[in-house]
C-alpha atoms as a PDB file:
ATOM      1  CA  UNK A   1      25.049  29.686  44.860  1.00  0.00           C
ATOM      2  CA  UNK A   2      28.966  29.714  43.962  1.00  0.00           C
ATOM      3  CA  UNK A   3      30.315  31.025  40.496  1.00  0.00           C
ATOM      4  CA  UNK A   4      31.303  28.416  38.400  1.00  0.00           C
ATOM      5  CA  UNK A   5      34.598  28.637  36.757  1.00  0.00           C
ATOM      6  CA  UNK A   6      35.620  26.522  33.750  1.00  0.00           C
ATOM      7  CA  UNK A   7      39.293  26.331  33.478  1.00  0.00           C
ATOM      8  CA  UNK A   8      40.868  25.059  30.397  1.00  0.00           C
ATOM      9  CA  UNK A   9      44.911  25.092  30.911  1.00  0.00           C
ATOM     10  CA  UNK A  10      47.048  22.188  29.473  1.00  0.00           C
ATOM     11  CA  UNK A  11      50.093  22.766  31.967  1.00  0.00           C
ATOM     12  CA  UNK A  12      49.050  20.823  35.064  1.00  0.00           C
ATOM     13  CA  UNK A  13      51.127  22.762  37.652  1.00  0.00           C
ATOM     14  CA  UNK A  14      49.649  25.754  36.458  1.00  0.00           C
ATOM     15  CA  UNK A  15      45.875  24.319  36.331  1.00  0.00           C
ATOM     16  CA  UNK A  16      46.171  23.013  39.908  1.00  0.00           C
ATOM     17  CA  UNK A  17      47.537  26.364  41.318  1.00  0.00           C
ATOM     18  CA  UNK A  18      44.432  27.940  39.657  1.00  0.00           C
ATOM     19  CA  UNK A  19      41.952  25.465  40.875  1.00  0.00           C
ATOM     20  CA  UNK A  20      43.080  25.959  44.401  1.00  0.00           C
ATOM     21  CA  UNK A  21      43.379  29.954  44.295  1.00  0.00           C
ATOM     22  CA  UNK A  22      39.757  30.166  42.906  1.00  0.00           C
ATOM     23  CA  UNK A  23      38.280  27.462  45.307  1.00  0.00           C
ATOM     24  CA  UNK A  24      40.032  29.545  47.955  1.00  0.00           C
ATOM     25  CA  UNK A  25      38.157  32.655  46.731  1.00  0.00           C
ATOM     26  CA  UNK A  26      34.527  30.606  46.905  1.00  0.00           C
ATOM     27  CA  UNK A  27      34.402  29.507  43.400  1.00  0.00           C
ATOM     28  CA  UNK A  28      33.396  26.084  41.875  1.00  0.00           C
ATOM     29  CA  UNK A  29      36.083  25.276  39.523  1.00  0.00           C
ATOM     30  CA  UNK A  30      36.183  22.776  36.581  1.00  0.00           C
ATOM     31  CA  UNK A  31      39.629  21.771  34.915  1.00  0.00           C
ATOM     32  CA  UNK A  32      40.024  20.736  31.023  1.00  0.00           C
ATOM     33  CA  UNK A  33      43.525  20.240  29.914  1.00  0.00           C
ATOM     34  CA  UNK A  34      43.165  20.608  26.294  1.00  0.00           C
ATOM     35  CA  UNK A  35      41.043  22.227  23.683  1.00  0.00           C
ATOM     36  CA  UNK A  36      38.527  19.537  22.580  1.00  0.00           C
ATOM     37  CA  UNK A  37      37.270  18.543  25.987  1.00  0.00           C
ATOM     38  CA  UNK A  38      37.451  22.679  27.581  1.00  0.00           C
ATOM     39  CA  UNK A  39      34.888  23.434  24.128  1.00  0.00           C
ATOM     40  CA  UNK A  40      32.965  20.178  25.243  1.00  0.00           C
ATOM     41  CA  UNK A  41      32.576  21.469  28.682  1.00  0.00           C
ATOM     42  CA  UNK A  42      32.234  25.090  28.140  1.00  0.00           C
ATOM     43  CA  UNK A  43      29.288  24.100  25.532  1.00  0.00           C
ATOM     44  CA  UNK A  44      27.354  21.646  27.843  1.00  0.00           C
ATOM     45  CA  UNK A  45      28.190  23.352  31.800  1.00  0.00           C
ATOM     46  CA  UNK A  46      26.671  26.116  33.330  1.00  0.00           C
ATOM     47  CA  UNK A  47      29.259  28.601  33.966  1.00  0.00           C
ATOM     48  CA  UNK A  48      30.149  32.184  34.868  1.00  0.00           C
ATOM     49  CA  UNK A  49      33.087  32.560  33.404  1.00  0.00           C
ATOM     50  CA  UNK A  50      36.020  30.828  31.312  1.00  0.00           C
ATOM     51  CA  UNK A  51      39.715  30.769  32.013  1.00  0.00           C
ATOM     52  CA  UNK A  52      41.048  29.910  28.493  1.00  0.00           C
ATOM     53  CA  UNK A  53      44.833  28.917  27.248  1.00  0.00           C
ATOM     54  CA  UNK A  54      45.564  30.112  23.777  1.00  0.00           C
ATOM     55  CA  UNK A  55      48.172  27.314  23.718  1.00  0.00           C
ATOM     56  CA  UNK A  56      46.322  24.242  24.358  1.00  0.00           C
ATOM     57  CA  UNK A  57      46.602  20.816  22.469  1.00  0.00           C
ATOM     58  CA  UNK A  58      43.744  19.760  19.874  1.00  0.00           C
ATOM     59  CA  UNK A  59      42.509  23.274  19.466  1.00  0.00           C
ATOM     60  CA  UNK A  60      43.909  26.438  20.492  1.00  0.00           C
ATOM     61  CA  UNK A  61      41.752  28.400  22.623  1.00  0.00           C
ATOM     62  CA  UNK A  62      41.148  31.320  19.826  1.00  0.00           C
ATOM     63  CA  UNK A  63      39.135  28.218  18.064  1.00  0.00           C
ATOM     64  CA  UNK A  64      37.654  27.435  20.988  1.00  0.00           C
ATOM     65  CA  UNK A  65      36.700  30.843  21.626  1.00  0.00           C
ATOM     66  CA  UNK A  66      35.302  31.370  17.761  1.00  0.00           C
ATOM     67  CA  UNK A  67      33.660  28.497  18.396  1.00  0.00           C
ATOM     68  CA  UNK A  68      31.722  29.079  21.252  1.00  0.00           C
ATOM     69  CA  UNK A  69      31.025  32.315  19.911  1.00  0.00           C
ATOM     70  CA  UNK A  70      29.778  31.042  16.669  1.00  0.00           C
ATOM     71  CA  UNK A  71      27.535  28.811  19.075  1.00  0.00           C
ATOM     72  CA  UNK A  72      25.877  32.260  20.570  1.00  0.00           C
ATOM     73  CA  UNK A  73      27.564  31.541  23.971  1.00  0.00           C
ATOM     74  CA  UNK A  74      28.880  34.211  25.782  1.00  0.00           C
ATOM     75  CA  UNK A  75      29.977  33.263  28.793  1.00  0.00           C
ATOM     76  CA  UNK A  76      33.019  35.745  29.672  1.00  0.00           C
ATOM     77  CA  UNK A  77      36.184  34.461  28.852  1.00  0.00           C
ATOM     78  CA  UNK A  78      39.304  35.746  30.146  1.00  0.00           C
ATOM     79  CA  UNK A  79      42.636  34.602  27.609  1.00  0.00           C
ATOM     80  CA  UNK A  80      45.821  33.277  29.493  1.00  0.00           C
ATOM     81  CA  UNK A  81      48.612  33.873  26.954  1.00  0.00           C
ATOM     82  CA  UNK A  82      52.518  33.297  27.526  1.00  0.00           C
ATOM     83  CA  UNK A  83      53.268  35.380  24.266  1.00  0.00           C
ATOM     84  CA  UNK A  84      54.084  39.309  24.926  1.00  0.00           C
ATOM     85  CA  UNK A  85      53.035  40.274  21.355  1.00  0.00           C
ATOM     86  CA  UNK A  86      49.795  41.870  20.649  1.00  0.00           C
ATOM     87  CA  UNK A  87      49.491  39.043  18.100  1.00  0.00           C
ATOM     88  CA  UNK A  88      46.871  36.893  20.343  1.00  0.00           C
ATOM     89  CA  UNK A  89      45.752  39.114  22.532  1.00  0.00           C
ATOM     90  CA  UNK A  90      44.129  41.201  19.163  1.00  0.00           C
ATOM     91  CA  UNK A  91      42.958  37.900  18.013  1.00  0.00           C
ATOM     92  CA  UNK A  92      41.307  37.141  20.823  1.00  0.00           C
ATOM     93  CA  UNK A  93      39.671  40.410  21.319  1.00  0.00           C
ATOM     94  CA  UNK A  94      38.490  40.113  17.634  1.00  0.00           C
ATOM     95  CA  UNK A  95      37.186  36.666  18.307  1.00  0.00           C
ATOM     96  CA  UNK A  96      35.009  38.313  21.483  1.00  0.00           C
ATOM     97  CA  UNK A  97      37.469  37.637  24.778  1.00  0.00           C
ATOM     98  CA  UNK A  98      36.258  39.849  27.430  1.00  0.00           C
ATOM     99  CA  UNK A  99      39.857  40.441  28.729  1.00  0.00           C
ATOM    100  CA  UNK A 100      43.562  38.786  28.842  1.00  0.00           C
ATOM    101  CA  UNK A 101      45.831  38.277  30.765  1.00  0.00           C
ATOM    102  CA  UNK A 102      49.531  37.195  29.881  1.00  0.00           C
ATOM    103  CA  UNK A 103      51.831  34.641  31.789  1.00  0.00           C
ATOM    104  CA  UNK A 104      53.460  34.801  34.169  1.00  0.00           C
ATOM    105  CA  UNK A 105      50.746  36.600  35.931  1.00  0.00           C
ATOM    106  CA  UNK A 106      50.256  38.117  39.563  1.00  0.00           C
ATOM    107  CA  UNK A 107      47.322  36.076  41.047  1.00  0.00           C
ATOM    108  CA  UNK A 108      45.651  39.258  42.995  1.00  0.00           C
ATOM    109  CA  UNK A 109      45.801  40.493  39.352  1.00  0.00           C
ATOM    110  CA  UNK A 110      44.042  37.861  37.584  1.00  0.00           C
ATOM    111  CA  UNK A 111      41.499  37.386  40.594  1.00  0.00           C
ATOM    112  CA  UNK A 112      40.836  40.806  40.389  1.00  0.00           C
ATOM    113  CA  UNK A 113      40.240  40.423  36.617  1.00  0.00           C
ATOM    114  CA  UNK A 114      37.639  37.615  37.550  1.00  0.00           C
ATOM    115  CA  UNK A 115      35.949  39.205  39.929  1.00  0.00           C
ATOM    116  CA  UNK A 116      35.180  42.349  37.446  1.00  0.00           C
ATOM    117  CA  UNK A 117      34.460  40.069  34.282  1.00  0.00           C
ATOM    118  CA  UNK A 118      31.497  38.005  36.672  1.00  0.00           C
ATOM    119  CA  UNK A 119      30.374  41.597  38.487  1.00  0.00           C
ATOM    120  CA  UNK A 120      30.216  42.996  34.637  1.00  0.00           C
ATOM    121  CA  UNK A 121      27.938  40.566  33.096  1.00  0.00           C
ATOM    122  CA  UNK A 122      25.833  39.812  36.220  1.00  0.00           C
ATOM    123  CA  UNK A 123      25.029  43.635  36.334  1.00  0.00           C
ATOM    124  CA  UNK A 124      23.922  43.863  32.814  1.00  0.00           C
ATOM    125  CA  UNK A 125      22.348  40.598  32.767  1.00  0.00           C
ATOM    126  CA  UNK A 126      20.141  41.806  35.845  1.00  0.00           C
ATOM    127  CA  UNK A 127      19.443  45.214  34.427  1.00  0.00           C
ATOM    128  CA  UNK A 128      18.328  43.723  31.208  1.00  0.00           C
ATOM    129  CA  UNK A 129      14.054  43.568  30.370  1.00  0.00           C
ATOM    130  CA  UNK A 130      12.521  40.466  31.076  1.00  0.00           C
ATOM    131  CA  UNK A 131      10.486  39.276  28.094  1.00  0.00           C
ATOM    132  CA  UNK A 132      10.097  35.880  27.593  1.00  0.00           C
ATOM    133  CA  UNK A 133       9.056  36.026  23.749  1.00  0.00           C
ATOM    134  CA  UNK A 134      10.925  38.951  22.232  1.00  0.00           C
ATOM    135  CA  UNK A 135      14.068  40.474  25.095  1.00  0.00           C
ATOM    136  CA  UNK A 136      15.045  43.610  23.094  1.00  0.00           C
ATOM    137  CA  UNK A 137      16.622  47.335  23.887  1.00  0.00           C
ATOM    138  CA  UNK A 138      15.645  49.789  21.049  1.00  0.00           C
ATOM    139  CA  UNK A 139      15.577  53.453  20.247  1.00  0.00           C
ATOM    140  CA  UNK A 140      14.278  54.918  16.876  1.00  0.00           C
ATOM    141  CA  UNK A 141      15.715  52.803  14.512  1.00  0.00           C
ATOM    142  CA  UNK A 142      18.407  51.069  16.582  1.00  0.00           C
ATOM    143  CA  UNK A 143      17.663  47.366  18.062  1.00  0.00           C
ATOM    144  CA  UNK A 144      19.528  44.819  20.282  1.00  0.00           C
ATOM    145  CA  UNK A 145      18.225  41.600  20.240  1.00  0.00           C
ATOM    146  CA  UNK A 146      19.533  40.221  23.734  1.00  0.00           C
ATOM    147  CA  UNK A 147      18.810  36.790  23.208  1.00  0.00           C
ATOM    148  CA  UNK A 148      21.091  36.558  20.160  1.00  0.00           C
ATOM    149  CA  UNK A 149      23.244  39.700  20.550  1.00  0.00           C
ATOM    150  CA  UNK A 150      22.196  40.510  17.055  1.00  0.00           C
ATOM    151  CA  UNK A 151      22.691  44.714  16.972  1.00  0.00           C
ATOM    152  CA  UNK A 152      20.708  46.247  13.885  1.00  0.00           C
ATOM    153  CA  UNK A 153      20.209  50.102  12.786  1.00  0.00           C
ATOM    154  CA  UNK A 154      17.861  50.419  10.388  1.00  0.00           C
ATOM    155  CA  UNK A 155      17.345  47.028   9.301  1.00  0.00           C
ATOM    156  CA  UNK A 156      21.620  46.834   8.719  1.00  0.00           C
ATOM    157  CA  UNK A 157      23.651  44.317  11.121  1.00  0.00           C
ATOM    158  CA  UNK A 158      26.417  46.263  12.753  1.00  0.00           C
ATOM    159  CA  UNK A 159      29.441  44.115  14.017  1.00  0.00           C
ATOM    160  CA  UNK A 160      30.321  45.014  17.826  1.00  0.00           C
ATOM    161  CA  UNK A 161      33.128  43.539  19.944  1.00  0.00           C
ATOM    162  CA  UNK A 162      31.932  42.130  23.408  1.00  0.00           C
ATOM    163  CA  UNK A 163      32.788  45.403  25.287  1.00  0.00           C
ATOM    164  CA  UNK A 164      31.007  47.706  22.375  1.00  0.00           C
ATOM    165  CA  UNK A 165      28.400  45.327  23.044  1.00  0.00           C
ATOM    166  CA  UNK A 166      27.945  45.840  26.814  1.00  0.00           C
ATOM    167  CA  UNK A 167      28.514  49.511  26.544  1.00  0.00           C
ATOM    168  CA  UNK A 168      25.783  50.082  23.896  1.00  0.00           C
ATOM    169  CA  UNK A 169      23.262  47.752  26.136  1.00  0.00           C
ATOM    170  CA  UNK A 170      24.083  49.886  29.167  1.00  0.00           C
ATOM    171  CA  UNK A 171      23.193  52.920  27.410  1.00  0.00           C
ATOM    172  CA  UNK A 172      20.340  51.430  25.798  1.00  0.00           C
ATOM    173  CA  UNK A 173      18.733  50.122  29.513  1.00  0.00           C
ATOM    174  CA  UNK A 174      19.219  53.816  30.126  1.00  0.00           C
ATOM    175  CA  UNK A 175      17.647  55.450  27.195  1.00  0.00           C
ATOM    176  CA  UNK A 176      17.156  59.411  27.334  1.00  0.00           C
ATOM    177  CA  UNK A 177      18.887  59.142  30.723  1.00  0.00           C
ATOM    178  CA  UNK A 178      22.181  60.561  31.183  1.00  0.00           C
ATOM    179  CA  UNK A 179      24.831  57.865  32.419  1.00  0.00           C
ATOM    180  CA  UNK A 180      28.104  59.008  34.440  1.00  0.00           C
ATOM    181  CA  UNK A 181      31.619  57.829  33.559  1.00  0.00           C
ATOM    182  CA  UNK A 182      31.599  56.543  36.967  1.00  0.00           C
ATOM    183  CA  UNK A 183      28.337  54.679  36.686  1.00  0.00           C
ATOM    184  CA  UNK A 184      29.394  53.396  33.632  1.00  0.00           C
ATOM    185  CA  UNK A 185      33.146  52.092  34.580  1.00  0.00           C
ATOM    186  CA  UNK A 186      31.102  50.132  37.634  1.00  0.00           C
ATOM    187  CA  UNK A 187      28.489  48.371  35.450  1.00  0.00           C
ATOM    188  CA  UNK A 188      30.447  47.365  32.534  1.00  0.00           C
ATOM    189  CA  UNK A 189      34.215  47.479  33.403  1.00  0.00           C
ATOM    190  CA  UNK A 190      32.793  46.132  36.674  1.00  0.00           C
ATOM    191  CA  UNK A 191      35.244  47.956  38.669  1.00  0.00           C
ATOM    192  CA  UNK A 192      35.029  51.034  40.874  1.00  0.00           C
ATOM    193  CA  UNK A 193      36.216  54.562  39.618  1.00  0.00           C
ATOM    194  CA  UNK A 194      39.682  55.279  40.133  1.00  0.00           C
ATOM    195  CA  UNK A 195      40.030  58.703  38.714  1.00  0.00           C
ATOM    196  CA  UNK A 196      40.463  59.818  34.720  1.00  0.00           C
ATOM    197  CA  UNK A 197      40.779  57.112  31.807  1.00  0.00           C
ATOM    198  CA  UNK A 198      40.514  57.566  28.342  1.00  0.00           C
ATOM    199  CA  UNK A 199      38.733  54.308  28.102  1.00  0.00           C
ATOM    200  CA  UNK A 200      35.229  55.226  28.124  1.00  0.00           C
ATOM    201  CA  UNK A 201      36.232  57.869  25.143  1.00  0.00           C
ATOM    202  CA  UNK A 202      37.475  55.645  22.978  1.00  0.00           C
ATOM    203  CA  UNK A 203      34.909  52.635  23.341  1.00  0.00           C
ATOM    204  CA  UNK A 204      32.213  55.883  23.205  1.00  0.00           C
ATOM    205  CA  UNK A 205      34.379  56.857  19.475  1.00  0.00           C
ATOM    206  CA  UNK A 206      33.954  53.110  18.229  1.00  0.00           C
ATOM    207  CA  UNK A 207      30.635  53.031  19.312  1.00  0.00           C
ATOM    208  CA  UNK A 208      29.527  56.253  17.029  1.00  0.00           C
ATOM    209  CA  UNK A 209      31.553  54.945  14.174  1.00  0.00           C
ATOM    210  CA  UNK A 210      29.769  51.972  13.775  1.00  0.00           C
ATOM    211  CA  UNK A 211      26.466  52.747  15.211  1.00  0.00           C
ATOM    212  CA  UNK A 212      26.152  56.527  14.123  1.00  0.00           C
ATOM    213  CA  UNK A 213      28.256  57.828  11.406  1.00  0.00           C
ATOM    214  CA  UNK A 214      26.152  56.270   8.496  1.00  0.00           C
ATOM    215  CA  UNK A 215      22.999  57.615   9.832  1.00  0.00           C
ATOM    216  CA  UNK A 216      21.751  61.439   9.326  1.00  0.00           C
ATOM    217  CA  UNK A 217      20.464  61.044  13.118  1.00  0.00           C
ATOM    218  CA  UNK A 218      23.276  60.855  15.771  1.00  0.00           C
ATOM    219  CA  UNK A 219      21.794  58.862  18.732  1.00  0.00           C
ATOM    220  CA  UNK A 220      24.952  58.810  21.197  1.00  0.00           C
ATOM    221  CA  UNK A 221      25.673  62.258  22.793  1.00  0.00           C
ATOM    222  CA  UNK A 222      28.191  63.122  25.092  1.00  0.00           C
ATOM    223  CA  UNK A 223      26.805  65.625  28.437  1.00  0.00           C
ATOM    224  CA  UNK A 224      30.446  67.839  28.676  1.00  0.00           C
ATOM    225  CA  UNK A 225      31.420  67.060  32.315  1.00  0.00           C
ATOM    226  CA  UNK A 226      29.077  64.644  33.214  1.00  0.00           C
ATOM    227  CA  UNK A 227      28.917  61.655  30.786  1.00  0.00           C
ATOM    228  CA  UNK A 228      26.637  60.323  28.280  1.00  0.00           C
ATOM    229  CA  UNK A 229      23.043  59.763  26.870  1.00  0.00           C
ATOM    230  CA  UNK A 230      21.463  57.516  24.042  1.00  0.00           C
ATOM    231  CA  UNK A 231      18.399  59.209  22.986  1.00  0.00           C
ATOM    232  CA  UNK A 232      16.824  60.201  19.244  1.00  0.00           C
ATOM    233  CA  UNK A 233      17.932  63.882  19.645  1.00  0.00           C
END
């Protein structure tokens, strides 16, 4: 079955181009040319992934994004942004976009962007427990509720962005195993490793602020040379 795509752009020219380069690719595409109707559709339609305007008329897409967030729907949205300030792009992040991309973009790149947001979240999604009546990850007193995202450590709610998110559930489906950079980068970057990055280290360093510093029991430990492991000691 084909990936659907929800596209919510209010500049026709640049909608139609869009529809037609992602129909190209295999995808089915939908088309909403302003806020109100893209958070009508993205709220009702099955879909694998959003395309989402920050300048659209009737609501911008970062309050279509809080929205739909607010909603517990996270679908992966991708931001298209004309602005080059890190103004929206922060926002958005904050708000739980799963990646931007600013206009005027290279196709191949946003394609490529796509095809890693949809690889990302089916990987996870298909590595995750099925349990009808209570889907959860959990180690000692750490818990991910999957079916609401809700993360707790020690009865506290701790705040994670999207990607913190995925990261910690990768390492969580993975408990007391050790976890490469490389296998890592694949599952929730969704792309194949292309050498060093830094990127894993500092999602790893927001991770153990939030989930770890408060606690007299560290539960993320890096393996020098190899990569990671979540386990109670």
């Amino acid at each position: 079955m084909n990936k659907r795509i929800l596209v919510v752009e209010d500049e026709i020219q640049i909608a139609r181009v869009l529809k037609l380069e992602l129909e190209y690719e295999g995808y089915e595409v939908l088309v909403e040319y302003n806020g109100k109707s893209g958070l009508e559709a993205a709220l009702h339609a099955k879909l694998d992934l959003i395309l989402l305007d920050v300048m659209l008329p009737e609501l911008s897409g970062i309050e279509v994004l809080r929205r739909l967030r607010k909603a517990e729907i996270y679908i992966p949205v991708i931001l298209l942004t004309a602005r080059n300030t890190t103004l929206d792009k922060v926002m958005g992040l904050d708000q739980g976009a799963n990646d931007y991309v600013t206009k005027p973009f290279e196709m191949e790149e946003l394609l490529a962007r796509v095809r890693s947001s949809i690889r990302s979240n089916t990987m996870l999604t298909a590595d995750a427990p099925a349990n009808e009546h209570s889907p959860s990850l959990s180690i000692a007193d750490l818990s991910i509720n999957i079916d609401t995202r809700e993360v707790t450590r020690n009865g506290k709610s701790i705040s994670l962005t999207p990607k913190e998110y995925d990261l910690l559930m990768y390492l969580l489906i993975h408990k007391n195993k050790i976890v490469t950079r490389e296998g890592i980068l694949t599952h929730v970057w969704g792309y194949e490793y292309e050498g060093e990055t830094n990127v894993i280290d500092v999602y790893i360093w927001h991770l153990r602020k939030k989930i770890d510093e408060e606690s007299s029991t560290p539960l993320i430990h890096t393996i020098r040379g190899v990569g990671y492991i979540i386990r109670e000691n």
